[in-house]
PDB file of N, CA and C in Angstrom:
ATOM      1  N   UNK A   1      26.166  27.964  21.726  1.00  0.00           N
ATOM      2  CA  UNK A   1      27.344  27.129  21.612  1.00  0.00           C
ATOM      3  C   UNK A   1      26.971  25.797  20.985  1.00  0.00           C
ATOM      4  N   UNK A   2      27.898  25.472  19.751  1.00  0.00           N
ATOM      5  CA  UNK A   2      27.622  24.087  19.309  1.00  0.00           C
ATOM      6  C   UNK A   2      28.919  23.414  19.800  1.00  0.00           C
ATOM      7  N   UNK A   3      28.420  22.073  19.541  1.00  0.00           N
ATOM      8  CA  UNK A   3      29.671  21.228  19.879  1.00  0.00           C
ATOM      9  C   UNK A   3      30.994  21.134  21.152  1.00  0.00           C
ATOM     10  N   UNK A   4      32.225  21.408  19.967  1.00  0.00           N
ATOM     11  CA  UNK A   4      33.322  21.446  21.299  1.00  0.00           C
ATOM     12  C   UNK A   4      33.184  22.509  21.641  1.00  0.00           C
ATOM     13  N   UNK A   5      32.543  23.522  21.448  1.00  0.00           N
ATOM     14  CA  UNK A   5      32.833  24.970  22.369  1.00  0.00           C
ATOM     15  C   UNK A   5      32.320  24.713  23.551  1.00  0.00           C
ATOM     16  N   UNK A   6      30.928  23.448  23.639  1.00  0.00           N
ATOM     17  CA  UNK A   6      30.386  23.500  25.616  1.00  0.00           C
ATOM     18  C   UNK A   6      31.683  22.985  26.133  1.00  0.00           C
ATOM     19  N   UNK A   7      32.440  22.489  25.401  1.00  0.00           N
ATOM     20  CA  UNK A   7      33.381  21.610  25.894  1.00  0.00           C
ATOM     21  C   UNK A   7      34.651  23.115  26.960  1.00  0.00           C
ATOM     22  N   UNK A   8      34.840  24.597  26.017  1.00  0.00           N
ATOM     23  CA  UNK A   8      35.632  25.126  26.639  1.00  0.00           C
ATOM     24  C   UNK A   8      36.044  25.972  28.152  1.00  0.00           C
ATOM     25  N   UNK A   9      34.668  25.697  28.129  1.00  0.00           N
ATOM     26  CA  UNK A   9      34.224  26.375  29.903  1.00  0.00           C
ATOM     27  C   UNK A   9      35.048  24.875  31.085  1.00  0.00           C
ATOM     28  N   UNK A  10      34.478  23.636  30.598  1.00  0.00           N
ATOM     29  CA  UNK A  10      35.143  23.194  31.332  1.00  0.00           C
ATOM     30  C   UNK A  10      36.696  22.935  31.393  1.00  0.00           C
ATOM     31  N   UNK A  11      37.379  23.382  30.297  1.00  0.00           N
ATOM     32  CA  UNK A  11      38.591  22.886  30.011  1.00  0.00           C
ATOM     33  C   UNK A  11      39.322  24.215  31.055  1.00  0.00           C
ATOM     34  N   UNK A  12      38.634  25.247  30.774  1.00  0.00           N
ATOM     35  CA  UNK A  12      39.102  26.773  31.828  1.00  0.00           C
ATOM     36  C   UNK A  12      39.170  26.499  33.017  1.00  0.00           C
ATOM     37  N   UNK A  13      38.369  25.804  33.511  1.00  0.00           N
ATOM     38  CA  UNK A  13      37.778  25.708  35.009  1.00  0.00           C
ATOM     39  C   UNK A  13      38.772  24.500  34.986  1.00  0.00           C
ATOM     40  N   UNK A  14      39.117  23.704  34.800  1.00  0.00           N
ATOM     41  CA  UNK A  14      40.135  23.175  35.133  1.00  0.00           C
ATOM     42  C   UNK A  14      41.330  22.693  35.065  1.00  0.00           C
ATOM     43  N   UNK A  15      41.886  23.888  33.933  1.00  0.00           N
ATOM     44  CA  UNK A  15      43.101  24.294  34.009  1.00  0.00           C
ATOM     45  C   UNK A  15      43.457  25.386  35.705  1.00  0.00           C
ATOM     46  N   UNK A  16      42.371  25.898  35.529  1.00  0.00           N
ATOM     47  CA  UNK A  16      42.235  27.073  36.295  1.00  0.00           C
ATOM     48  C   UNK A  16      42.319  26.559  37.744  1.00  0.00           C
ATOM     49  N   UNK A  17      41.983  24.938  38.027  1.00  0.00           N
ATOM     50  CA  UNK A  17      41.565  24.469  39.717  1.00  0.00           C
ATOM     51  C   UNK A  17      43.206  23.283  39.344  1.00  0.00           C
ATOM     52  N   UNK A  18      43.943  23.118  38.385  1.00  0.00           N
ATOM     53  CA  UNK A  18      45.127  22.368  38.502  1.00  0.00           C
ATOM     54  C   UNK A  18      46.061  23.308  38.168  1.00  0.00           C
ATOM     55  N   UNK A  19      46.142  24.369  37.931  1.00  0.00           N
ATOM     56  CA  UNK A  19      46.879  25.536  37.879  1.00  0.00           C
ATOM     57  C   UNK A  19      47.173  26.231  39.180  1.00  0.00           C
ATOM     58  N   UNK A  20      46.498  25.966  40.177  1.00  0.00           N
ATOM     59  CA  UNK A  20      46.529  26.664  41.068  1.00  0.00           C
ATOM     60  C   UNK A  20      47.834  25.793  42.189  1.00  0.00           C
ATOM     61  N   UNK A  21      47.477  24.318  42.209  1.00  0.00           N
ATOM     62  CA  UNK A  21      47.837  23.809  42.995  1.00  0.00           C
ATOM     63  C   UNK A  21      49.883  23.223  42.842  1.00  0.00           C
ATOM     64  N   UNK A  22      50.464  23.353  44.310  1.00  0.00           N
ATOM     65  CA  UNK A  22      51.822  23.668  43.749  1.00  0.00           C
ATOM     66  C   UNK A  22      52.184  22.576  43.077  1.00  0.00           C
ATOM     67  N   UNK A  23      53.728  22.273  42.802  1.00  0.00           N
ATOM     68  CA  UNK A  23      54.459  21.863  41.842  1.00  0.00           C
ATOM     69  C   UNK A  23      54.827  20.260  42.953  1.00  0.00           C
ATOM     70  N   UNK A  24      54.312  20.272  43.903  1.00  0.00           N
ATOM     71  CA  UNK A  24      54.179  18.806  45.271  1.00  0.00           C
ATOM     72  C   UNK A  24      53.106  18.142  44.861  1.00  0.00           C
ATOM     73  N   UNK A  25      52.035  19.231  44.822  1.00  0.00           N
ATOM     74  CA  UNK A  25      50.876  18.516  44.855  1.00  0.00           C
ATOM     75  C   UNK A  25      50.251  18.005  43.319  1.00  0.00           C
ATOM     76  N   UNK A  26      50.845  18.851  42.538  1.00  0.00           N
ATOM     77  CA  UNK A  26      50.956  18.029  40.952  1.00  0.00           C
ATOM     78  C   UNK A  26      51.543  17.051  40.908  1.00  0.00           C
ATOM     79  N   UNK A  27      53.087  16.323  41.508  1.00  0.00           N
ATOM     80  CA  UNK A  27      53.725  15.665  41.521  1.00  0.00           C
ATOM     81  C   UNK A  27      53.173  14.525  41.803  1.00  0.00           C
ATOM     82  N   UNK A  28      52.828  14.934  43.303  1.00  0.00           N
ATOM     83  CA  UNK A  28      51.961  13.787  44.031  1.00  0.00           C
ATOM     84  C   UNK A  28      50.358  13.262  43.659  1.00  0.00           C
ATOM     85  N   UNK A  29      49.506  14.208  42.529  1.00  0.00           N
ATOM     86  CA  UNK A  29      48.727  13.587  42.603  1.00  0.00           C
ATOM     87  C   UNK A  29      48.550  13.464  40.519  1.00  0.00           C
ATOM     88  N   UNK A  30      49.468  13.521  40.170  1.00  0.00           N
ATOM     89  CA  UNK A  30      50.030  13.196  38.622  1.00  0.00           C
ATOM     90  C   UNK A  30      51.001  11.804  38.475  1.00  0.00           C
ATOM     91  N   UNK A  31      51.183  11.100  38.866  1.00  0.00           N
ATOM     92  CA  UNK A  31      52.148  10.183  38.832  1.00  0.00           C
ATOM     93  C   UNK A  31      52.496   9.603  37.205  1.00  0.00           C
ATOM     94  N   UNK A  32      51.061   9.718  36.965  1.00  0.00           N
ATOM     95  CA  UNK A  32      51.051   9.400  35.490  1.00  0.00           C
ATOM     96  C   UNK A  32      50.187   9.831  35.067  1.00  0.00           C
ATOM     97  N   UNK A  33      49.324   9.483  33.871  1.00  0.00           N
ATOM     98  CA  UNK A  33      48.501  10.259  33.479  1.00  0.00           C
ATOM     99  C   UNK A  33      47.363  10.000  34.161  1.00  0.00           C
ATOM    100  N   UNK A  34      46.283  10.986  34.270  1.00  0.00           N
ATOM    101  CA  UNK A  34      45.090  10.692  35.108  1.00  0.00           C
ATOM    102  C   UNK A  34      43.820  10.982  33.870  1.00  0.00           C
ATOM    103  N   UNK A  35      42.507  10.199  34.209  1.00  0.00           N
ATOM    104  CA  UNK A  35      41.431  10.409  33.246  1.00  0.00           C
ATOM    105  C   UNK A  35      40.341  10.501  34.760  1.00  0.00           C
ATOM    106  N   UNK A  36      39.474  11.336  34.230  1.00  0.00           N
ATOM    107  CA  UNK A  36      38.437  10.899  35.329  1.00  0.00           C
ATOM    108  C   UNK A  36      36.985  12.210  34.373  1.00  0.00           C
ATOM    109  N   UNK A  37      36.325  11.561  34.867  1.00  0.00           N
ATOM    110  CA  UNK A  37      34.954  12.375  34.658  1.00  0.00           C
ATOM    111  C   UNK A  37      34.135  13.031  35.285  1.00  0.00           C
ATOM    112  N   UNK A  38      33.688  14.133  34.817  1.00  0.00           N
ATOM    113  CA  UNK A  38      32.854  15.006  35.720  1.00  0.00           C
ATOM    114  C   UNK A  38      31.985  15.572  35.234  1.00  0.00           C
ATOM    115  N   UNK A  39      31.041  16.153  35.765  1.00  0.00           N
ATOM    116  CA  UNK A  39      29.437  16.560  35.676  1.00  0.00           C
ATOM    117  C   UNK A  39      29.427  18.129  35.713  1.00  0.00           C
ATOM    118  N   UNK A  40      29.443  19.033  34.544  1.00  0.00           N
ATOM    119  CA  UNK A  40      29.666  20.843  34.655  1.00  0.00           C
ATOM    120  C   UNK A  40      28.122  20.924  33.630  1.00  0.00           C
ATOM    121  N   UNK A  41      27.486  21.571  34.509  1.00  0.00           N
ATOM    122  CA  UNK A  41      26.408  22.384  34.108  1.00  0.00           C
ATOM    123  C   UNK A  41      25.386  21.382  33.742  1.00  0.00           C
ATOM    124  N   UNK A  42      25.576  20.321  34.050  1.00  0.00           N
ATOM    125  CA  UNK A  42      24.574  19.026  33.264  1.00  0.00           C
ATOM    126  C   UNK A  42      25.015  18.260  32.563  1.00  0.00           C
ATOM    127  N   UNK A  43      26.244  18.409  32.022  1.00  0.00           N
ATOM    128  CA  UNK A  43      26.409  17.290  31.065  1.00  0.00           C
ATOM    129  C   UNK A  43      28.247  16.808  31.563  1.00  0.00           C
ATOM    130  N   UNK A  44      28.411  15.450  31.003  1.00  0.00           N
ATOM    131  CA  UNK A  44      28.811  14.506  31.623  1.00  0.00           C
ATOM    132  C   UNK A  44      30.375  15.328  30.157  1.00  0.00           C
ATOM    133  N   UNK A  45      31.472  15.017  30.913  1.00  0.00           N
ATOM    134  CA  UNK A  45      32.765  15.023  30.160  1.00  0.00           C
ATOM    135  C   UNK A  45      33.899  14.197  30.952  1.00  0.00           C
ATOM    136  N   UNK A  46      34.718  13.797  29.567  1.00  0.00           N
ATOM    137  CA  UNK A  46      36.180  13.332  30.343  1.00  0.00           C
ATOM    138  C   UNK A  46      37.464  14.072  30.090  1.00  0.00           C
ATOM    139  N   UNK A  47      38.181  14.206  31.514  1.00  0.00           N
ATOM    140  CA  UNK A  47      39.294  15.385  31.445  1.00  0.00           C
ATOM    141  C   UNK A  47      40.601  14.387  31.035  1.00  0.00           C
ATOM    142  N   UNK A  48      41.477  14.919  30.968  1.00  0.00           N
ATOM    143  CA  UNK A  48      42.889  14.089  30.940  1.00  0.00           C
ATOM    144  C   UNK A  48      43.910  14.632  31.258  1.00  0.00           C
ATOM    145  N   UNK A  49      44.418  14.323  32.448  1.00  0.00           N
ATOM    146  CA  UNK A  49      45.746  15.249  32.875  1.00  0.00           C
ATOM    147  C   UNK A  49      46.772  14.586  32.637  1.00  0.00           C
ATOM    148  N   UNK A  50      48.222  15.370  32.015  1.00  0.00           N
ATOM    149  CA  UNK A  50      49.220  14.036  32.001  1.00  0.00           C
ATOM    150  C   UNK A  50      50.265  15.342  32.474  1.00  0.00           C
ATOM    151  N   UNK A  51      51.478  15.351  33.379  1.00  0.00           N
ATOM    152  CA  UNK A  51      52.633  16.098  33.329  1.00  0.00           C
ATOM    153  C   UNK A  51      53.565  15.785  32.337  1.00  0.00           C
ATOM    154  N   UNK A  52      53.763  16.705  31.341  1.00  0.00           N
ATOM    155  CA  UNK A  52      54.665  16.841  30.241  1.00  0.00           C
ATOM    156  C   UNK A  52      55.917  16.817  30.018  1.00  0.00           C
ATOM    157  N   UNK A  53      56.412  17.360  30.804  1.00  0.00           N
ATOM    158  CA  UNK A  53      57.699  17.310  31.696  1.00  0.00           C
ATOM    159  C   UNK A  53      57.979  17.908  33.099  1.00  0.00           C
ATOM    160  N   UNK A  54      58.965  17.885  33.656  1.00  0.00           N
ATOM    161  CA  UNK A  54      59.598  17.886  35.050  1.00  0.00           C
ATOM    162  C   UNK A  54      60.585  18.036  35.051  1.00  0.00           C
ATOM    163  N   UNK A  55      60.722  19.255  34.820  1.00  0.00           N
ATOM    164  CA  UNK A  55      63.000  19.813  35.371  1.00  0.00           C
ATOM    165  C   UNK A  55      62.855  20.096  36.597  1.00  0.00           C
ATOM    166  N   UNK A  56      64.210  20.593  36.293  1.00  0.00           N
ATOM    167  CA  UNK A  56      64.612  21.060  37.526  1.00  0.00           C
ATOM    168  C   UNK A  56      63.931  22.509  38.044  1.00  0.00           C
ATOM    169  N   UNK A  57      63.272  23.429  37.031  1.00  0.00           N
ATOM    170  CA  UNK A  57      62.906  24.270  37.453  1.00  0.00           C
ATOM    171  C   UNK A  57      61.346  24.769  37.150  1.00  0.00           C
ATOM    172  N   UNK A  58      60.760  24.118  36.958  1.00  0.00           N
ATOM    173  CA  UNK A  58      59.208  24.261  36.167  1.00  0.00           C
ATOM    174  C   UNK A  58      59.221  22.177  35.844  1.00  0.00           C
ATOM    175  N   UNK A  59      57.425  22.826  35.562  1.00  0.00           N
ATOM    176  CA  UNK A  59      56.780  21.314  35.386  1.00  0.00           C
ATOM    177  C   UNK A  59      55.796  21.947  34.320  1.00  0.00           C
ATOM    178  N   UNK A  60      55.634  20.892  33.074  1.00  0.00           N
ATOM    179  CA  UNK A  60      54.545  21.242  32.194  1.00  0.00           C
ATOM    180  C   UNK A  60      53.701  20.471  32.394  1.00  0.00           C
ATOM    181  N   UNK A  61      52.483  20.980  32.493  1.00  0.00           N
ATOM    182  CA  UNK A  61      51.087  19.977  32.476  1.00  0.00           C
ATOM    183  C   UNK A  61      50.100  20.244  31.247  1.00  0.00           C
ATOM    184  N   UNK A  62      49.708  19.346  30.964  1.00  0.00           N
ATOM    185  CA  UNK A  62      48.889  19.151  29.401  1.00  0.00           C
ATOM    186  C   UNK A  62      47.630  19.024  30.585  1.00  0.00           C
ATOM    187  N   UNK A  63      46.055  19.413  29.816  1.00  0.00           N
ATOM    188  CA  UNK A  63      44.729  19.127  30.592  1.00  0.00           C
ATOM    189  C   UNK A  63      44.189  19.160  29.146  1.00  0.00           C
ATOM    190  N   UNK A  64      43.280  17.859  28.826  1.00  0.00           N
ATOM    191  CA  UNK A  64      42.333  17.542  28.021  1.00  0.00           C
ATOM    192  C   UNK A  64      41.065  17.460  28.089  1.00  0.00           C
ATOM    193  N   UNK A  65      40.118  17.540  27.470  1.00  0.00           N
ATOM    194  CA  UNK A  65      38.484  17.696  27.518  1.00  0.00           C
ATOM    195  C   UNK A  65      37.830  17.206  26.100  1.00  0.00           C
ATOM    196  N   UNK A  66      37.213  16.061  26.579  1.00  0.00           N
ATOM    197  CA  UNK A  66      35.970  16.206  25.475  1.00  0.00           C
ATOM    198  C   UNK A  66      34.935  15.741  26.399  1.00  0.00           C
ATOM    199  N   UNK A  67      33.730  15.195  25.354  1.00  0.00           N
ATOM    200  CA  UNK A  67      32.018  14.700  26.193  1.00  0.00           C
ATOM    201  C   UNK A  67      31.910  12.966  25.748  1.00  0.00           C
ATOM    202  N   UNK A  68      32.942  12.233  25.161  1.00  0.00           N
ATOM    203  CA  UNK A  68      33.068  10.911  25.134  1.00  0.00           C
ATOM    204  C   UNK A  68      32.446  10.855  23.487  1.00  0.00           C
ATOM    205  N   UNK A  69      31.665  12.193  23.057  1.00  0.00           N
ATOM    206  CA  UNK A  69      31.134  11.528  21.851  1.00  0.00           C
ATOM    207  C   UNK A  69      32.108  11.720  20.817  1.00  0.00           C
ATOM    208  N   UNK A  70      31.518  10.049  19.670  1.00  0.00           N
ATOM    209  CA  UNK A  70      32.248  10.327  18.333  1.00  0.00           C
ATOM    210  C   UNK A  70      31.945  10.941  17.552  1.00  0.00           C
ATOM    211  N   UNK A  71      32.900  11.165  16.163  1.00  0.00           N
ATOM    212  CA  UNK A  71      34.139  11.485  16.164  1.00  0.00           C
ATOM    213  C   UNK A  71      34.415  12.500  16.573  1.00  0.00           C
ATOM    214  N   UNK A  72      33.645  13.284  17.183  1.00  0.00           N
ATOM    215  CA  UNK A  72      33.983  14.763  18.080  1.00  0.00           C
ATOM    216  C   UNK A  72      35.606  14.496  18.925  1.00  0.00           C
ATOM    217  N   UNK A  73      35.252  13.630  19.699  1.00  0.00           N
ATOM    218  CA  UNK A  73      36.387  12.964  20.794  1.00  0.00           C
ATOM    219  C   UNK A  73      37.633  12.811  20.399  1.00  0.00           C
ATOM    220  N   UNK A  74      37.668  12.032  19.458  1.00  0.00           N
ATOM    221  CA  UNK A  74      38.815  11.920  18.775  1.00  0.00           C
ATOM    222  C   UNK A  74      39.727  13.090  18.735  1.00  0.00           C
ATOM    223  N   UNK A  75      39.259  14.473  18.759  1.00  0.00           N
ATOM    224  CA  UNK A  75      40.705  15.621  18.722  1.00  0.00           C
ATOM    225  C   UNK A  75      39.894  15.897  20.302  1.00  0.00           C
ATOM    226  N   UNK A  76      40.299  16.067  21.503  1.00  0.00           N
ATOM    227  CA  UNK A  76      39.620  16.872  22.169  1.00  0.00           C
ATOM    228  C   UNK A  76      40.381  17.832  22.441  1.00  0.00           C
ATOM    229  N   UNK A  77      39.963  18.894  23.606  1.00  0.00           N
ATOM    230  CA  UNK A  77      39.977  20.273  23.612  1.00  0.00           C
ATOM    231  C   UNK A  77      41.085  20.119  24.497  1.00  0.00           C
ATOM    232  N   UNK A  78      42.422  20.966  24.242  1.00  0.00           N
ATOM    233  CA  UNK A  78      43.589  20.631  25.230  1.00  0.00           C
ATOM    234  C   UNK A  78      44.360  21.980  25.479  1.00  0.00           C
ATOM    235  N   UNK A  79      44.903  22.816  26.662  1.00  0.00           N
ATOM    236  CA  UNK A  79      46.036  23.494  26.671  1.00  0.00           C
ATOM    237  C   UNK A  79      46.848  22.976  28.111  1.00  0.00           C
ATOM    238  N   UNK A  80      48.036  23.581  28.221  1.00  0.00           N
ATOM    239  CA  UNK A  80      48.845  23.243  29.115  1.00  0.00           C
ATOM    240  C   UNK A  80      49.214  24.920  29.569  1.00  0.00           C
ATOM    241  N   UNK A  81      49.789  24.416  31.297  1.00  0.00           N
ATOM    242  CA  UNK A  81      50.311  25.453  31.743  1.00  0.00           C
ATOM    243  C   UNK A  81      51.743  25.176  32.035  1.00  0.00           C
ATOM    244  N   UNK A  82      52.430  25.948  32.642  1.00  0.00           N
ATOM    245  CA  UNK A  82      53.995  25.798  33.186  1.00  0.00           C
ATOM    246  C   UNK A  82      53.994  26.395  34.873  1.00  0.00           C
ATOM    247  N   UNK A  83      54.219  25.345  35.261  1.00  0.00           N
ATOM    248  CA  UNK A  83      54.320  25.938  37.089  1.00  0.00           C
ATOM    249  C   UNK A  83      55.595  25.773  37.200  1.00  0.00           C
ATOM    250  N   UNK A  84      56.391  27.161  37.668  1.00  0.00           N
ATOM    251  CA  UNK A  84      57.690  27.118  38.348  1.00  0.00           C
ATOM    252  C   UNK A  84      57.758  26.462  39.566  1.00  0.00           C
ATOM    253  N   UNK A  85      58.554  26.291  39.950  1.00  0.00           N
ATOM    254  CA  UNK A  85      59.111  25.458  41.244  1.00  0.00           C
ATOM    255  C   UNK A  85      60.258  26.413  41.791  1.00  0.00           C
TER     256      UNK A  85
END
């Protein structure tokens, strides 16, 4: 793996651990957008969660990933899920 691809294991793993959790606990712990960093397999990355929208019946969440370096960073690695409510 070169580059952004180390980047896609972590972007899985945590879509996969904010995917899980309900449409309360996104609410409550999304207020706005969140950044924070974490340590997968040895090396250091920053995630970015933001909720996309919020109806009445589903919530979209965007989850971002890169490793802070330039110009790599600049596009980082992103998908979103849809949790019904």
């Amino acid at each position: 793996m070169n580059g952004r691809e180390h980047w896609r294991p972590v972007l899985h793993a945590e879509v996969g651990r904010w995917s899980a959790k309900s449409c309360e606990q996104l609410i409550a712990e999304l207020p706005d957008m969140r950044a924070y960093e974490l340590m997968f397999e040895g090396r250091n990355y920053q995630v970015e969660m933001e909720i996309l929208e919020n109806t009445e019946s589903y919530l979209h969440v965007t989850v971002s990933v890169d490793d802070g370096s330039l110009p790599k960073s600049f596009r980082p690695l992103s998908e979103s899920f849809i949790r019904q409510k």
